[in-house]
PDB file of N, CA and C in Angstrom:
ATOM      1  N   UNK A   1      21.726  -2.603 -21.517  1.00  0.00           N
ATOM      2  CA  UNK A   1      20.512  -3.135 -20.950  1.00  0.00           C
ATOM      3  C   UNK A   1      19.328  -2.583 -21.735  1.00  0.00           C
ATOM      4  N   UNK A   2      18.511  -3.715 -22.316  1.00  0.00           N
ATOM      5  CA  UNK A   2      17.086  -3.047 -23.103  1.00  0.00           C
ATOM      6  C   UNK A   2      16.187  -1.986 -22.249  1.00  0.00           C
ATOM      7  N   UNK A   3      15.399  -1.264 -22.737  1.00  0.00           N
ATOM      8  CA  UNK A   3      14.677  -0.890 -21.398  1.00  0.00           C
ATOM      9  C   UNK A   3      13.646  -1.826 -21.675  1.00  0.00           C
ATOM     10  N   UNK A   4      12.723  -1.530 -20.378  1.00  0.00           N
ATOM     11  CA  UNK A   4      11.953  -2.345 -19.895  1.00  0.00           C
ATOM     12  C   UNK A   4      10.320  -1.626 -20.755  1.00  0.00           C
ATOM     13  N   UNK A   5       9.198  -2.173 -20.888  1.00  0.00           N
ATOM     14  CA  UNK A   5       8.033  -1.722 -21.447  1.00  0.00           C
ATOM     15  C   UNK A   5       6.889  -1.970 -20.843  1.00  0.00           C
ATOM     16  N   UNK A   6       5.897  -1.022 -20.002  1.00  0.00           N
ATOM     17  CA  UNK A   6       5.075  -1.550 -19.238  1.00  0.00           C
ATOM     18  C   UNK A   6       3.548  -1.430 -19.917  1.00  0.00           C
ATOM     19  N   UNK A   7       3.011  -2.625 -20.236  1.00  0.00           N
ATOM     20  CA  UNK A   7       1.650  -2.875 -20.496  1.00  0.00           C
ATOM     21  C   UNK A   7       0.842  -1.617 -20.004  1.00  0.00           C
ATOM     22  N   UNK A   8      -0.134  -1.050 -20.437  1.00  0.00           N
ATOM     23  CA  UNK A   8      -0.449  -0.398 -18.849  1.00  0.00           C
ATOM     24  C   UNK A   8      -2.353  -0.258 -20.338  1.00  0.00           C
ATOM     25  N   UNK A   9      -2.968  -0.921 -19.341  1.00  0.00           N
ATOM     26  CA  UNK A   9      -4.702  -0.791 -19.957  1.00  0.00           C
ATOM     27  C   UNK A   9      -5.863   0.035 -19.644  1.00  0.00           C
ATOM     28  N   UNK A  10      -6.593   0.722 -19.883  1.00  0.00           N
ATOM     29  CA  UNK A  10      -7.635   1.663 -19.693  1.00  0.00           C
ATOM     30  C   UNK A  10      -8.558   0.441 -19.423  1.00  0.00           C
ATOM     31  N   UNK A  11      -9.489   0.432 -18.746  1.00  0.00           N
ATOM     32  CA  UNK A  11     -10.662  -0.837 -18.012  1.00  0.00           C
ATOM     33  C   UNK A  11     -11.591   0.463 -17.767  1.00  0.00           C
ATOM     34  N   UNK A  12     -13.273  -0.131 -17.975  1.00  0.00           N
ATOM     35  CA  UNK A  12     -13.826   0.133 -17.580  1.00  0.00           C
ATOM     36  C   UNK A  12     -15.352  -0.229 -18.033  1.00  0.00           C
ATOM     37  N   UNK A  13     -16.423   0.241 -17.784  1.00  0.00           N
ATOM     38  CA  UNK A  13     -17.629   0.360 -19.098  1.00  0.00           C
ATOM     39  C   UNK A  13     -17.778   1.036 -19.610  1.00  0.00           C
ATOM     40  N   UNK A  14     -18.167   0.787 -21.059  1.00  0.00           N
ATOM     41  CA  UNK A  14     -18.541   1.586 -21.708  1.00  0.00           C
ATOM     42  C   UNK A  14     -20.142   2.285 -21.742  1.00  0.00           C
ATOM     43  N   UNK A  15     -20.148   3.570 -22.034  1.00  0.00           N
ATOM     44  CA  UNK A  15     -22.023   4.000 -21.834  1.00  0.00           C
ATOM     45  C   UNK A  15     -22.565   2.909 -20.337  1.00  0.00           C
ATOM     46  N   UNK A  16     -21.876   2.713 -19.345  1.00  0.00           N
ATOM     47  CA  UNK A  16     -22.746   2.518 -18.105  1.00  0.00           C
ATOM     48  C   UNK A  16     -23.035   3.638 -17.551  1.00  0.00           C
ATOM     49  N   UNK A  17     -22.949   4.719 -18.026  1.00  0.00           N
ATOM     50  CA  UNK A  17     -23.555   6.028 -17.283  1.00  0.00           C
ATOM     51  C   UNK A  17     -22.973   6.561 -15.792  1.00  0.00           C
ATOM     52  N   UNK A  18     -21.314   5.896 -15.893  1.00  0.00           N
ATOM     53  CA  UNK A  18     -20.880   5.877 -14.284  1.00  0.00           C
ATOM     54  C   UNK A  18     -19.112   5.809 -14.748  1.00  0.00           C
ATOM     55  N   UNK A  19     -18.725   7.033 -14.759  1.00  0.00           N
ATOM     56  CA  UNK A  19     -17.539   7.062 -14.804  1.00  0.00           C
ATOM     57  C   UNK A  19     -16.578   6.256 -13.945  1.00  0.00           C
ATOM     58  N   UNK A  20     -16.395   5.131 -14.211  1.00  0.00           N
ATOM     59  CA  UNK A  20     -15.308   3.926 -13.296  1.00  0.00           C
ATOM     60  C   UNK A  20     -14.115   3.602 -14.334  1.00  0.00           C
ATOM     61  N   UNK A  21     -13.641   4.444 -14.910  1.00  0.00           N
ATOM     62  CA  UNK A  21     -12.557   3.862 -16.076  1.00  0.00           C
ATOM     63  C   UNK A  21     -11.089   4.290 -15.030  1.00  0.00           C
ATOM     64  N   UNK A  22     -10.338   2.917 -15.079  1.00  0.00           N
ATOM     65  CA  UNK A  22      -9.187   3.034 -14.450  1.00  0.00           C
ATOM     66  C   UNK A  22      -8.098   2.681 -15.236  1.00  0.00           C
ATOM     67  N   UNK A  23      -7.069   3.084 -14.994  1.00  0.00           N
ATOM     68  CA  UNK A  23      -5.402   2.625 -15.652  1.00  0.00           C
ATOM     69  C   UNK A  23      -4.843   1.511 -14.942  1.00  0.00           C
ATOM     70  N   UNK A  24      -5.138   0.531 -15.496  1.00  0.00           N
ATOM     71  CA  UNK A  24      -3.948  -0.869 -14.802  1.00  0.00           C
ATOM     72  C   UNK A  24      -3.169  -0.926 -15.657  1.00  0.00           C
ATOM     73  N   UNK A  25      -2.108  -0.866 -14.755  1.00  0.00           N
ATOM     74  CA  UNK A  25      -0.294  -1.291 -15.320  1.00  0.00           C
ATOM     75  C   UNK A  25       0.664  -1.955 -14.440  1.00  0.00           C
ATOM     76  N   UNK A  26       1.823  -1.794 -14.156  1.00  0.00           N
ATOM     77  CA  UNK A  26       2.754  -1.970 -13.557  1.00  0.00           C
ATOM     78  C   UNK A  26       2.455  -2.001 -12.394  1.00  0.00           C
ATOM     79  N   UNK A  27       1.944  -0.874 -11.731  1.00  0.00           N
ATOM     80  CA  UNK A  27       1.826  -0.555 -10.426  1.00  0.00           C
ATOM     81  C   UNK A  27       0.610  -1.719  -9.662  1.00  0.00           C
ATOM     82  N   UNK A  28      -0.256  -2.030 -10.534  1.00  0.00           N
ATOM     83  CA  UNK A  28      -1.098  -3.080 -10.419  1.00  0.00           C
ATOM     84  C   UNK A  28      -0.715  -4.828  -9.993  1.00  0.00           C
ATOM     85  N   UNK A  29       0.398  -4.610 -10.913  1.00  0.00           N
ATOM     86  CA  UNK A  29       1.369  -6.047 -10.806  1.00  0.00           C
ATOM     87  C   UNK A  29       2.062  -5.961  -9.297  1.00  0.00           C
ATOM     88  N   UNK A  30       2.739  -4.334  -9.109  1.00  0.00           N
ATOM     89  CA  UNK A  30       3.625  -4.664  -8.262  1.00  0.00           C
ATOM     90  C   UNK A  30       2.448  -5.052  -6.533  1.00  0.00           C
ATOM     91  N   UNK A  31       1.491  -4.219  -6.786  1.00  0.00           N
ATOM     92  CA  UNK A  31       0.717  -4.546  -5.279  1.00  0.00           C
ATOM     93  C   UNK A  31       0.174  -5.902  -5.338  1.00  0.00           C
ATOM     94  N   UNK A  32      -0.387  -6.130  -6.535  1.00  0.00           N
ATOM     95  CA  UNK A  32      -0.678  -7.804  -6.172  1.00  0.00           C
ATOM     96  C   UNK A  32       0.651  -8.421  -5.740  1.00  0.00           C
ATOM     97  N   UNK A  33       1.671  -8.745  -5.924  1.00  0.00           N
ATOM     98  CA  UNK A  33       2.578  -9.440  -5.844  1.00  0.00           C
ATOM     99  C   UNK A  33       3.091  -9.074  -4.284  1.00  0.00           C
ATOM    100  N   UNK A  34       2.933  -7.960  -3.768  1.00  0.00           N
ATOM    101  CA  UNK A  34       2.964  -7.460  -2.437  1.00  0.00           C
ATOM    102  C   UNK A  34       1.842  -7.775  -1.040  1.00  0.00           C
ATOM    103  N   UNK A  35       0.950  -8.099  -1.862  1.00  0.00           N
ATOM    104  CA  UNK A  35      -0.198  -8.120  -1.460  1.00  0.00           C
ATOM    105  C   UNK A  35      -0.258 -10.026  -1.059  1.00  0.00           C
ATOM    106  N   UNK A  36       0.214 -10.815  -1.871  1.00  0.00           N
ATOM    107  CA  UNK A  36       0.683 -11.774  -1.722  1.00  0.00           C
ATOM    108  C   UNK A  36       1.227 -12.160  -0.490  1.00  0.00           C
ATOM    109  N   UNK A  37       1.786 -11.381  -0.180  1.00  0.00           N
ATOM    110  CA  UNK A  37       3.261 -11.541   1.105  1.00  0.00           C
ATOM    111  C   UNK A  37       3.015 -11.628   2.514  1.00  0.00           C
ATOM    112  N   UNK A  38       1.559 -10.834   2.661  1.00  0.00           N
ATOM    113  CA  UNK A  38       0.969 -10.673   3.723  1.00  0.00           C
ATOM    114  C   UNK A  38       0.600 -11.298   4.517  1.00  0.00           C
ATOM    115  N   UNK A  39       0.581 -11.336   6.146  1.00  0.00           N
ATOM    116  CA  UNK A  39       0.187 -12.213   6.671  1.00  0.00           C
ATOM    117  C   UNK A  39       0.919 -14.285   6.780  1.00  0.00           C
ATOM    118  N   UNK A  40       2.237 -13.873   5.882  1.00  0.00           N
ATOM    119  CA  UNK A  40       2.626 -15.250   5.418  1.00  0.00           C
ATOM    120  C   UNK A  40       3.948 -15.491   5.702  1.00  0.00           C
ATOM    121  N   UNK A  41       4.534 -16.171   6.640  1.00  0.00           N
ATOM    122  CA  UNK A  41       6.103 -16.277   6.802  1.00  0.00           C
ATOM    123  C   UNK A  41       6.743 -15.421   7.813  1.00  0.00           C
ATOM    124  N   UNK A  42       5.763 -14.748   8.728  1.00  0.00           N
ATOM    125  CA  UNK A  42       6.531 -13.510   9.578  1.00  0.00           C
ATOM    126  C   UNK A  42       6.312 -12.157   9.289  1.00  0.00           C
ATOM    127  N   UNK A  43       5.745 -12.223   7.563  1.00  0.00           N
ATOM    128  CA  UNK A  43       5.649 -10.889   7.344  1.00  0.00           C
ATOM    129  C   UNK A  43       4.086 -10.157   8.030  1.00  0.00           C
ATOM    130  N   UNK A  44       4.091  -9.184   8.177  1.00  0.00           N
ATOM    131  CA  UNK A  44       2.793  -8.452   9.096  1.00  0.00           C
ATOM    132  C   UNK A  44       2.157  -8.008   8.124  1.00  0.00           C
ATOM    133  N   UNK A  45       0.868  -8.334   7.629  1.00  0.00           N
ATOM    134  CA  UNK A  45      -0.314  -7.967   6.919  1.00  0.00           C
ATOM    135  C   UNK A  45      -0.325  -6.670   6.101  1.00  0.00           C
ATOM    136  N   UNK A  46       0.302  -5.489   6.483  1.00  0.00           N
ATOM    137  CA  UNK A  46       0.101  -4.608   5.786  1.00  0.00           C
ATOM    138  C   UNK A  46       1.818  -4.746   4.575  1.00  0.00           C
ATOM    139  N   UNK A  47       2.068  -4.420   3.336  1.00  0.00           N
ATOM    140  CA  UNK A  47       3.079  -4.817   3.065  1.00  0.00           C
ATOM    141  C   UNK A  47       2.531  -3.329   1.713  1.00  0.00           C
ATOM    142  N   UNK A  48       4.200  -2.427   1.699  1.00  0.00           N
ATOM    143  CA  UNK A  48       4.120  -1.543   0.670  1.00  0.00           C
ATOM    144  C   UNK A  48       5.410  -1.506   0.124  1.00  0.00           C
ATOM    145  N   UNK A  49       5.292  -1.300  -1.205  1.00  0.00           N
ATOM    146  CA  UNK A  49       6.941  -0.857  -2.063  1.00  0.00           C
ATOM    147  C   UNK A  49       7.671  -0.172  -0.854  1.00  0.00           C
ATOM    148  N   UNK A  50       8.398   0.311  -1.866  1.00  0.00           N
ATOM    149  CA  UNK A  50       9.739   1.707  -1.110  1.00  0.00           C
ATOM    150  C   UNK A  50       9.490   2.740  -2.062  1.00  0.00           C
ATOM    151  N   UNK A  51       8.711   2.585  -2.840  1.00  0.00           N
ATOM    152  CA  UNK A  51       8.277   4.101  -3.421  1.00  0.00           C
ATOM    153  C   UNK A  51       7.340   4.601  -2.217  1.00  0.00           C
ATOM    154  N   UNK A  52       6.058   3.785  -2.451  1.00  0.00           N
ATOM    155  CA  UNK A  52       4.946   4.329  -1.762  1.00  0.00           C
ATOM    156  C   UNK A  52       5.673   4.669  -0.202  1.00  0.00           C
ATOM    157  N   UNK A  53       6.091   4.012   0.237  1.00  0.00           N
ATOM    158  CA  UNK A  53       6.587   4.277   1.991  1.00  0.00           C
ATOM    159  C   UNK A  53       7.373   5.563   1.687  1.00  0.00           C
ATOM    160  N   UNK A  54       8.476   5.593   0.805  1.00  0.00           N
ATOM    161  CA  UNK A  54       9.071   7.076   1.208  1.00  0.00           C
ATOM    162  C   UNK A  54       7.983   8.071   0.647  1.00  0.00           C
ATOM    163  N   UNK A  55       7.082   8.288  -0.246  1.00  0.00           N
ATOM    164  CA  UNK A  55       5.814   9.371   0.014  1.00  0.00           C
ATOM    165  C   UNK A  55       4.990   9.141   1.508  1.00  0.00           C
ATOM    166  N   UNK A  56       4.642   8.085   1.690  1.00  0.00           N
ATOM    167  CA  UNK A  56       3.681   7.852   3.128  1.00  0.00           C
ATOM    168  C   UNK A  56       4.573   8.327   4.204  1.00  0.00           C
ATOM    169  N   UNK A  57       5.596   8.100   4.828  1.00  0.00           N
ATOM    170  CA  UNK A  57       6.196   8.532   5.989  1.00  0.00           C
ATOM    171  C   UNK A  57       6.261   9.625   5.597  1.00  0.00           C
ATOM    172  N   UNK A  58       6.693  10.390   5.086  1.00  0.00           N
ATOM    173  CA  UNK A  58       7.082  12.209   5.019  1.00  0.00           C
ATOM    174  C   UNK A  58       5.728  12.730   5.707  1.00  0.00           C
ATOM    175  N   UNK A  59       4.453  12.176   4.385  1.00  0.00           N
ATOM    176  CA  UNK A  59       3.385  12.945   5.091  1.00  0.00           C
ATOM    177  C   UNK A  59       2.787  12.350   6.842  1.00  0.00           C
ATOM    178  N   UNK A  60       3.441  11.282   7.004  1.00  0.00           N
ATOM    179  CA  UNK A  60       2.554  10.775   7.875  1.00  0.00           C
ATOM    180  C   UNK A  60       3.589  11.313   9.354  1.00  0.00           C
ATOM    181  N   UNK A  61       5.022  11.682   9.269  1.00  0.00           N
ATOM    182  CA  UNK A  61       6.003  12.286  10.115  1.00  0.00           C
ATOM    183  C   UNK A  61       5.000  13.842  10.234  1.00  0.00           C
ATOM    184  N   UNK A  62       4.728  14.195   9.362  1.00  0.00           N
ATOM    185  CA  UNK A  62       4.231  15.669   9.457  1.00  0.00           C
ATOM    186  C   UNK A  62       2.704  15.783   9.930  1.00  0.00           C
ATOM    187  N   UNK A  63       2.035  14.845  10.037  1.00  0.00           N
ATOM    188  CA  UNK A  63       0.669  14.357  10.685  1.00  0.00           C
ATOM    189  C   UNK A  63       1.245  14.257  12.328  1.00  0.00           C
ATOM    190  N   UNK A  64       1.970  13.544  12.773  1.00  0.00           N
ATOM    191  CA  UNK A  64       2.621  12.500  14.098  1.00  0.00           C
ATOM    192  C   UNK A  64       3.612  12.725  14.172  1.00  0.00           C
ATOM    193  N   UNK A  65       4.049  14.280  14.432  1.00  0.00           N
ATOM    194  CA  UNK A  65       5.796  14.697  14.640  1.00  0.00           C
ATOM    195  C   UNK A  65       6.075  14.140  16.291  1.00  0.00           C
ATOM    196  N   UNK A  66       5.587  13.438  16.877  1.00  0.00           N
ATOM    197  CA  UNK A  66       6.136  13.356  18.152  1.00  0.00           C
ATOM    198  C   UNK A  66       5.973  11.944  18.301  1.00  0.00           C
ATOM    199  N   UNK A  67       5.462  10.918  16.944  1.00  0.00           N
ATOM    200  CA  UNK A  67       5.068   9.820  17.274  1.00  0.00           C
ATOM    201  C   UNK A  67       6.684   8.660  16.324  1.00  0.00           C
ATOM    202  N   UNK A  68       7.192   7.627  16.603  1.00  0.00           N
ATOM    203  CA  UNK A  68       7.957   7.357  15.983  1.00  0.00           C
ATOM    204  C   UNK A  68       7.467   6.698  14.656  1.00  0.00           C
ATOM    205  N   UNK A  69       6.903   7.105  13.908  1.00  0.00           N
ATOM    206  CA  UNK A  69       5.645   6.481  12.980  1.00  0.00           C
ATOM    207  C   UNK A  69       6.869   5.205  11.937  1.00  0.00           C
ATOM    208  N   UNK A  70       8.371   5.912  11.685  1.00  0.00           N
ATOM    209  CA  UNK A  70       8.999   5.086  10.863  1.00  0.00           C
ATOM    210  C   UNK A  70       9.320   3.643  11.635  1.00  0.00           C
ATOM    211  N   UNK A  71       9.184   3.476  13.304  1.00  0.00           N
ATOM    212  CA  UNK A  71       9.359   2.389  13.845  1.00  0.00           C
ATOM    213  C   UNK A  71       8.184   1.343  13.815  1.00  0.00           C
ATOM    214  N   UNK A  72       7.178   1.884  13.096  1.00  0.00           N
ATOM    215  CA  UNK A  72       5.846   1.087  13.220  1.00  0.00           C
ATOM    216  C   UNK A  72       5.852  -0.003  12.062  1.00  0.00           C
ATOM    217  N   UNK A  73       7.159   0.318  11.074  1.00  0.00           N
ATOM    218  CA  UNK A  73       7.710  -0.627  10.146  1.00  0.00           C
ATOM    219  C   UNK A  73       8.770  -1.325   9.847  1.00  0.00           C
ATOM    220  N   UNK A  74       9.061  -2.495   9.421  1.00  0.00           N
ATOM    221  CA  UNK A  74       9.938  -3.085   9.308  1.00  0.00           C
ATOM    222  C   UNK A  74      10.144  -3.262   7.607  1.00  0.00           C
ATOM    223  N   UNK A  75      12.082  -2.801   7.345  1.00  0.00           N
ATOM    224  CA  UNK A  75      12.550  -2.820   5.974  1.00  0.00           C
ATOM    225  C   UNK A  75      12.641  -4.470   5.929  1.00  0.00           C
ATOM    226  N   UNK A  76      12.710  -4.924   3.772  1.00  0.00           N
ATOM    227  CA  UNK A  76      13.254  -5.750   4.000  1.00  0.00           C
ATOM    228  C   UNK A  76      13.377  -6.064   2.150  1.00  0.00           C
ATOM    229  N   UNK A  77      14.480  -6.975   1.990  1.00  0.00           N
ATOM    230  CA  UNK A  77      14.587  -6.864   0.620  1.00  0.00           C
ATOM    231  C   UNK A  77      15.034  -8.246  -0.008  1.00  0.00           C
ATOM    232  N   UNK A  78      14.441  -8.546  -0.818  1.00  0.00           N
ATOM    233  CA  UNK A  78      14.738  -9.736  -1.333  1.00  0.00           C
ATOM    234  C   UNK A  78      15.207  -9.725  -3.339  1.00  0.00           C
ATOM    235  N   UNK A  79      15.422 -10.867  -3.455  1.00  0.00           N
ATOM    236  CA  UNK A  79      15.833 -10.315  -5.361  1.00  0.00           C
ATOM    237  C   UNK A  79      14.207 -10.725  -6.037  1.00  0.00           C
ATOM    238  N   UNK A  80      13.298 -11.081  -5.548  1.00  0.00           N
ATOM    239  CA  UNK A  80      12.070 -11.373  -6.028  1.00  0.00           C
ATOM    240  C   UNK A  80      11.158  -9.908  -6.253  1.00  0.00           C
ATOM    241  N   UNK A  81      11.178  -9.748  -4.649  1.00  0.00           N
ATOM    242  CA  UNK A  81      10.328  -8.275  -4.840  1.00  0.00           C
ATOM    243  C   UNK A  81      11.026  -7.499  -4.217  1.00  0.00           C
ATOM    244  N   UNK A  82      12.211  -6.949  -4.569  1.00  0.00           N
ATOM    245  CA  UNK A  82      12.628  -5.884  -4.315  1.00  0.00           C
ATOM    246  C   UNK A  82      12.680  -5.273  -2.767  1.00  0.00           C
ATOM    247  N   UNK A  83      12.485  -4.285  -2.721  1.00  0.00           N
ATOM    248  CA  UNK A  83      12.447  -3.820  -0.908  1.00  0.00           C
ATOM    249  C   UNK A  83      11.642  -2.932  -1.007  1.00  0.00           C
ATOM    250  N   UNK A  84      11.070  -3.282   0.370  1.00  0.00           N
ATOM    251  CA  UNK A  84       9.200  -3.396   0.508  1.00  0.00           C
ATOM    252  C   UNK A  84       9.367  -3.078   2.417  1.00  0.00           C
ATOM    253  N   UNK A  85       8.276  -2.629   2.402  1.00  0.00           N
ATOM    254  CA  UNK A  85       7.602  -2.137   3.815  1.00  0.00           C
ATOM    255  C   UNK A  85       6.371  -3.061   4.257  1.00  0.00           C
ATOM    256  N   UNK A  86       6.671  -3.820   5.919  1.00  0.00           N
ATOM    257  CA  UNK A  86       5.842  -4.449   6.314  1.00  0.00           C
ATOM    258  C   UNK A  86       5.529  -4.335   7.727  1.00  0.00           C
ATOM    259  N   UNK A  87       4.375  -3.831   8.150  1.00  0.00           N
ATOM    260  CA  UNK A  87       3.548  -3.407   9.618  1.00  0.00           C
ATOM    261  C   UNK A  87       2.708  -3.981   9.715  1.00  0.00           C
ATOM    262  N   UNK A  88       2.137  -3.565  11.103  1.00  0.00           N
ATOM    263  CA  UNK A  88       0.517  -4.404  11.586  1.00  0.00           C
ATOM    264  C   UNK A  88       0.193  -3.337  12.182  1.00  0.00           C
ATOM    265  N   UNK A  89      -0.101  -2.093  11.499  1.00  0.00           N
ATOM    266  CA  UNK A  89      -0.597  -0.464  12.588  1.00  0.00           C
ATOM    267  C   UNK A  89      -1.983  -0.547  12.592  1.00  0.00           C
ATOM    268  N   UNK A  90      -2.668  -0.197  13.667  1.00  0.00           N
ATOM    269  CA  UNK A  90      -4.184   0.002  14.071  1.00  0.00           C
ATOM    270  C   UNK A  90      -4.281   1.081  14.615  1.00  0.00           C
ATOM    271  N   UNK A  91      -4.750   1.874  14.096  1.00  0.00           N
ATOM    272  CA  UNK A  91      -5.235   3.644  14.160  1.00  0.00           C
ATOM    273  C   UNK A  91      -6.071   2.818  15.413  1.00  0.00           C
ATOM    274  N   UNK A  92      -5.564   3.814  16.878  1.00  0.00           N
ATOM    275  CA  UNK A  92      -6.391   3.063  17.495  1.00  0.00           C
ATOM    276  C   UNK A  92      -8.058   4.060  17.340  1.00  0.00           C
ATOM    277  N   UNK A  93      -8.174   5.680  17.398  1.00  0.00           N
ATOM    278  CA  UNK A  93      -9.374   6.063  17.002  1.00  0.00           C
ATOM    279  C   UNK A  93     -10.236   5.541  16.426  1.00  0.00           C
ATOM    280  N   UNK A  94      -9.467   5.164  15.249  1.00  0.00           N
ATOM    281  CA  UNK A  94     -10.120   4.791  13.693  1.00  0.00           C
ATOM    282  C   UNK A  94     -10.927   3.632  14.160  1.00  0.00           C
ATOM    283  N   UNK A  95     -10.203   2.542  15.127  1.00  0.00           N
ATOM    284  CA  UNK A  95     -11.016   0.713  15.293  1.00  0.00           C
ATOM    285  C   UNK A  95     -11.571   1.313  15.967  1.00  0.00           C
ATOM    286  N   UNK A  96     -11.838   1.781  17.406  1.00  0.00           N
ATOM    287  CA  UNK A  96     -12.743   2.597  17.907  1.00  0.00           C
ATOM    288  C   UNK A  96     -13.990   3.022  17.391  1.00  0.00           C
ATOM    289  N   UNK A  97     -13.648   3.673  16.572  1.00  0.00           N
ATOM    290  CA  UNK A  97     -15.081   4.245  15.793  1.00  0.00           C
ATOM    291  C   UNK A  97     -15.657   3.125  14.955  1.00  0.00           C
ATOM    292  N   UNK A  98     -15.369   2.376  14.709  1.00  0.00           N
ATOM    293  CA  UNK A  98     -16.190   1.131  13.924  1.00  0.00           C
ATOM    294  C   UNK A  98     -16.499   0.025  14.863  1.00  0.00           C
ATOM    295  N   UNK A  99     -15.685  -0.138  15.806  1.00  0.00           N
ATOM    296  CA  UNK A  99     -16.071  -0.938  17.030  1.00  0.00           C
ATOM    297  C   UNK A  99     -17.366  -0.135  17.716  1.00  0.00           C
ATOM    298  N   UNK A 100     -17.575   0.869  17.599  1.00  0.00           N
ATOM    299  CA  UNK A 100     -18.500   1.693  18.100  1.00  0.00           C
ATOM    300  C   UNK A 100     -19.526   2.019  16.967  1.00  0.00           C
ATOM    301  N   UNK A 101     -19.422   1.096  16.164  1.00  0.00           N
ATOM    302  CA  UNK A 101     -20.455   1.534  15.297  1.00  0.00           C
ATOM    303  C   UNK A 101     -20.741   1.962  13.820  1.00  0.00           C
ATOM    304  N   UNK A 102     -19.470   2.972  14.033  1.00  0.00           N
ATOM    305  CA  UNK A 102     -19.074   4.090  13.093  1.00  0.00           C
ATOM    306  C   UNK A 102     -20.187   5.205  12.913  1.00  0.00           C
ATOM    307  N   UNK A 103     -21.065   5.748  14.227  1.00  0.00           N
ATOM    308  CA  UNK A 103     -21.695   6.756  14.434  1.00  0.00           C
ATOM    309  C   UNK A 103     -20.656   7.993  14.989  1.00  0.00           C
ATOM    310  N   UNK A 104     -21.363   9.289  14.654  1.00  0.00           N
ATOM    311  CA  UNK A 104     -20.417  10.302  15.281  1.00  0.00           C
ATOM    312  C   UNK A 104     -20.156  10.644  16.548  1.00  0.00           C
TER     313      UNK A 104
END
């Protein structure tokens, strides 16, 4: 099997006096294409790889040890995009505070 070779581009301005220079590559491709999925066919709006989810649950189990945080998602895998994480979670604090304003 060849390996695979990922594009990956430095973006940004030049002399705008505002450090915004970012790395798009791969990882860029894979969230648009995830990002796609959302909201469309059953799937629930929020939609992440299986990289990013196994870093996010560890820390987010150790935030919410008493909360079932891995049931707040549903697995699922296809030969297009791979297997991917899809929820509809609402921090309820978080809407709160912007429903309220977002004063302290």
């Amino acid at each position: 099997m060849a390996a695979q070779k990922t594009l990956a581009v430095k973006a940004g301005r030049k002399s705008s006096g505002i450090n915004n220079l970012v790395w798009i590559g791969d990882s860029v491709a894979i969230a648009a294409k995830l990002s796609d999925l959302g909201n469309k066919n059953g799937i629930d709006p929020i939609v992440m790889s299986e990289t990013f989810y196994i870093n996010y649950i560890e820390i987010q189990k150790q935030k919410q040890p008493n909360d079932n945080v891995e049931g707040w998602w549903t697995k699922k895998s296809d030969s297009t995009y791979g297997t991917y994480y899809y929820g509809n979670v609402v921090k309820t604090e978080f809407n709160k505070w912007i429903k309220d304003g977002m004063t302290e």
